[in-house]
C-alpha atoms as a PDB file:
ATOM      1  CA  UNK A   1    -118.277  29.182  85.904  1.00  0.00           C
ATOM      2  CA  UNK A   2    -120.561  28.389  88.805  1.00  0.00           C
ATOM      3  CA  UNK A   3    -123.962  28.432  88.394  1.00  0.00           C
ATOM      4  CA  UNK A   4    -125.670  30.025  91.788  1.00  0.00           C
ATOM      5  CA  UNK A   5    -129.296  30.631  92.040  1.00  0.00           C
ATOM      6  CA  UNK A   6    -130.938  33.888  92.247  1.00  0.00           C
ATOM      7  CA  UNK A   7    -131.762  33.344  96.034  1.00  0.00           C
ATOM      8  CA  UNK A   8    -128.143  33.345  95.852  1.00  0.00           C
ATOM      9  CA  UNK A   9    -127.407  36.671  94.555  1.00  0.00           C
ATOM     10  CA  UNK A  10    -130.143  37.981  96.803  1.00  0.00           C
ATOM     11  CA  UNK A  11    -128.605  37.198  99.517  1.00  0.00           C
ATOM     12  CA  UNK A  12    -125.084  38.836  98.637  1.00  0.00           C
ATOM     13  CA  UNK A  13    -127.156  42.501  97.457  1.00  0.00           C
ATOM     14  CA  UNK A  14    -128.864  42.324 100.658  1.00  0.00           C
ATOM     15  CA  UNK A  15    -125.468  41.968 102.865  1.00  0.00           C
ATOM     16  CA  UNK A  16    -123.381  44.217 100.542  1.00  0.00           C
ATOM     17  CA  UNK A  17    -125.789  46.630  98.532  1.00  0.00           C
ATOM     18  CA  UNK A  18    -123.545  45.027  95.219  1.00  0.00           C
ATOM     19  CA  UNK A  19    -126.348  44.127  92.602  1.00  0.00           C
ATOM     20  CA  UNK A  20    -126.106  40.302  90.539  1.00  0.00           C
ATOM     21  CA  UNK A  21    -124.795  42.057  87.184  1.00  0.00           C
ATOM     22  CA  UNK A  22    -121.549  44.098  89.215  1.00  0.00           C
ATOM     23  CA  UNK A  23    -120.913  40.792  90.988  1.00  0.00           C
ATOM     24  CA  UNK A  24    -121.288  38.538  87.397  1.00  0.00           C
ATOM     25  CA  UNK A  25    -118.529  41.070  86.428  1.00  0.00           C
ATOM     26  CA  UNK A  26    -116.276  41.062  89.096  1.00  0.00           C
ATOM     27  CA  UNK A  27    -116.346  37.062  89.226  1.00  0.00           C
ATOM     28  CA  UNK A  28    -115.601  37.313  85.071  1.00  0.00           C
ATOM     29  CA  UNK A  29    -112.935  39.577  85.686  1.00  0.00           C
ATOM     30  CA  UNK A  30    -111.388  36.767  88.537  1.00  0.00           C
ATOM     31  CA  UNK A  31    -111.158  33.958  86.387  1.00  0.00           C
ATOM     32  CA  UNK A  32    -108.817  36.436  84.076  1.00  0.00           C
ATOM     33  CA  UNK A  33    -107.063  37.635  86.205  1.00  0.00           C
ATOM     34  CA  UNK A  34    -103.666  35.480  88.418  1.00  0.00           C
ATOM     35  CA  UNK A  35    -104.901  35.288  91.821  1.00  0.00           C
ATOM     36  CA  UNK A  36    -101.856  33.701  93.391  1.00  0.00           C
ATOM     37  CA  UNK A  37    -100.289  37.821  92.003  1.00  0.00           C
ATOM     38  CA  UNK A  38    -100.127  39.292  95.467  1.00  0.00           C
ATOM     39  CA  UNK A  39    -100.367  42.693  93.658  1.00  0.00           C
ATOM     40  CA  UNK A  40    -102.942  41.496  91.544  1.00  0.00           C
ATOM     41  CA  UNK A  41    -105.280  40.217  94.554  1.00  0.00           C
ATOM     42  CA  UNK A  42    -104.682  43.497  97.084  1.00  0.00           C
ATOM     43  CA  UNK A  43    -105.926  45.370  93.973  1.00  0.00           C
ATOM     44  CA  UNK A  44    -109.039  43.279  93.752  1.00  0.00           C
ATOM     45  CA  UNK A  45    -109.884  43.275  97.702  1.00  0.00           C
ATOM     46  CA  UNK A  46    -109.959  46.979  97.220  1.00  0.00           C
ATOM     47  CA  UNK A  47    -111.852  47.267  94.683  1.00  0.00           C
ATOM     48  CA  UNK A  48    -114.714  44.746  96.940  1.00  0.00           C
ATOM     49  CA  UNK A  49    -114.181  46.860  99.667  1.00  0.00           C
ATOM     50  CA  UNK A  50    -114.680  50.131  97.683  1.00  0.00           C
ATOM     51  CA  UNK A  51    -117.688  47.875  95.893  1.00  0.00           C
ATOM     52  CA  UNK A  52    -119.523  47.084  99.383  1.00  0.00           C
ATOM     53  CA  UNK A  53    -118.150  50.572 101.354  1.00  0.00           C
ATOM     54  CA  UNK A  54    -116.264  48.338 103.728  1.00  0.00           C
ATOM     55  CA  UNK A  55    -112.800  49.674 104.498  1.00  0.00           C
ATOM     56  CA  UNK A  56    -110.750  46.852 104.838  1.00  0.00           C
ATOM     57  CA  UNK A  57    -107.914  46.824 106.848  1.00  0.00           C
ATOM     58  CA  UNK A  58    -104.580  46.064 105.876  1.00  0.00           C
ATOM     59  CA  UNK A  59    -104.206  43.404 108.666  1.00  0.00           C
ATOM     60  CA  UNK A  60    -107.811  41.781 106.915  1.00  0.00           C
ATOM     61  CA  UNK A  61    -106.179  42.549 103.765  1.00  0.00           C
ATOM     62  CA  UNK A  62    -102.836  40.308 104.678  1.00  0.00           C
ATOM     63  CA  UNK A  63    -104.882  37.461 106.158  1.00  0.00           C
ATOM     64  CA  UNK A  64    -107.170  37.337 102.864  1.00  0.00           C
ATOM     65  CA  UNK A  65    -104.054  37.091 100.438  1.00  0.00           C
ATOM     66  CA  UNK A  66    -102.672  34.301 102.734  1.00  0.00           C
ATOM     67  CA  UNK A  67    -105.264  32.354 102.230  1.00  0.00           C
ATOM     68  CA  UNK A  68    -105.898  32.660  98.928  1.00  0.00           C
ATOM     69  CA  UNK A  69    -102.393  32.518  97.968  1.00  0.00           C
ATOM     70  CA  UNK A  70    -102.133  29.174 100.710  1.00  0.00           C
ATOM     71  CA  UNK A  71    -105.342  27.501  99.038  1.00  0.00           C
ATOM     72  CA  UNK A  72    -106.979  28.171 102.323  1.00  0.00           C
ATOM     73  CA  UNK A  73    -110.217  29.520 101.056  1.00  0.00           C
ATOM     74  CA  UNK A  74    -113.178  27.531 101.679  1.00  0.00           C
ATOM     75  CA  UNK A  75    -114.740  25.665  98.287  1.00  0.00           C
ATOM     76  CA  UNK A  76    -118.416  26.502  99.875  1.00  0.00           C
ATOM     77  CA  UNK A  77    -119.401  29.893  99.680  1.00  0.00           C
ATOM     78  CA  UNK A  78    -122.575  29.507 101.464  1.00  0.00           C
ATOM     79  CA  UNK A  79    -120.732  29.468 104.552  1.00  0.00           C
ATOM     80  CA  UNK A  80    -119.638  33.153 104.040  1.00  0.00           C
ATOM     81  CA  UNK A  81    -123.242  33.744 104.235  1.00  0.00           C
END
């Protein structure tokens, strides 16, 4: 799995209110779970949005699983920051 700093972590609680230990389980829960599953991923981007209170729109919703599902997703996460 990755190994991110705490400054790391900070960051993300600080944008989205989700503490380090719900994100360590959502991320262990990814790496089980099929991502290219269209099903599989809508279910997961609801549960973020439910995670952060962000209602995410099913426009935002289609673009998300094309990306993922097109390897479009960018390998640096620091850039979503």
């Amino acid at each position: 799995m990755f190994n991110f700093s705490d400054s790391f972590f900070n960051k993300i609680e600080k944008k989205t209110n989700v503490n380090k230990q719900t994100i360590l389980d959502l991320a262990s829960k990814l790496q089980q779970s099929d991502l290219k599953n269209e099903a599989t991923l809508r279910e997961i981007i609801q549960e973020l949005g439910t995670m952060t209170g962000k209602e995410v729109s099913k426009e935002k919703e289609d673009k998300i699983v094309s990306a993922v599902v097109n390897d479009q997703v960018p390998k640096d996460l620091n850039k979503f920051l």
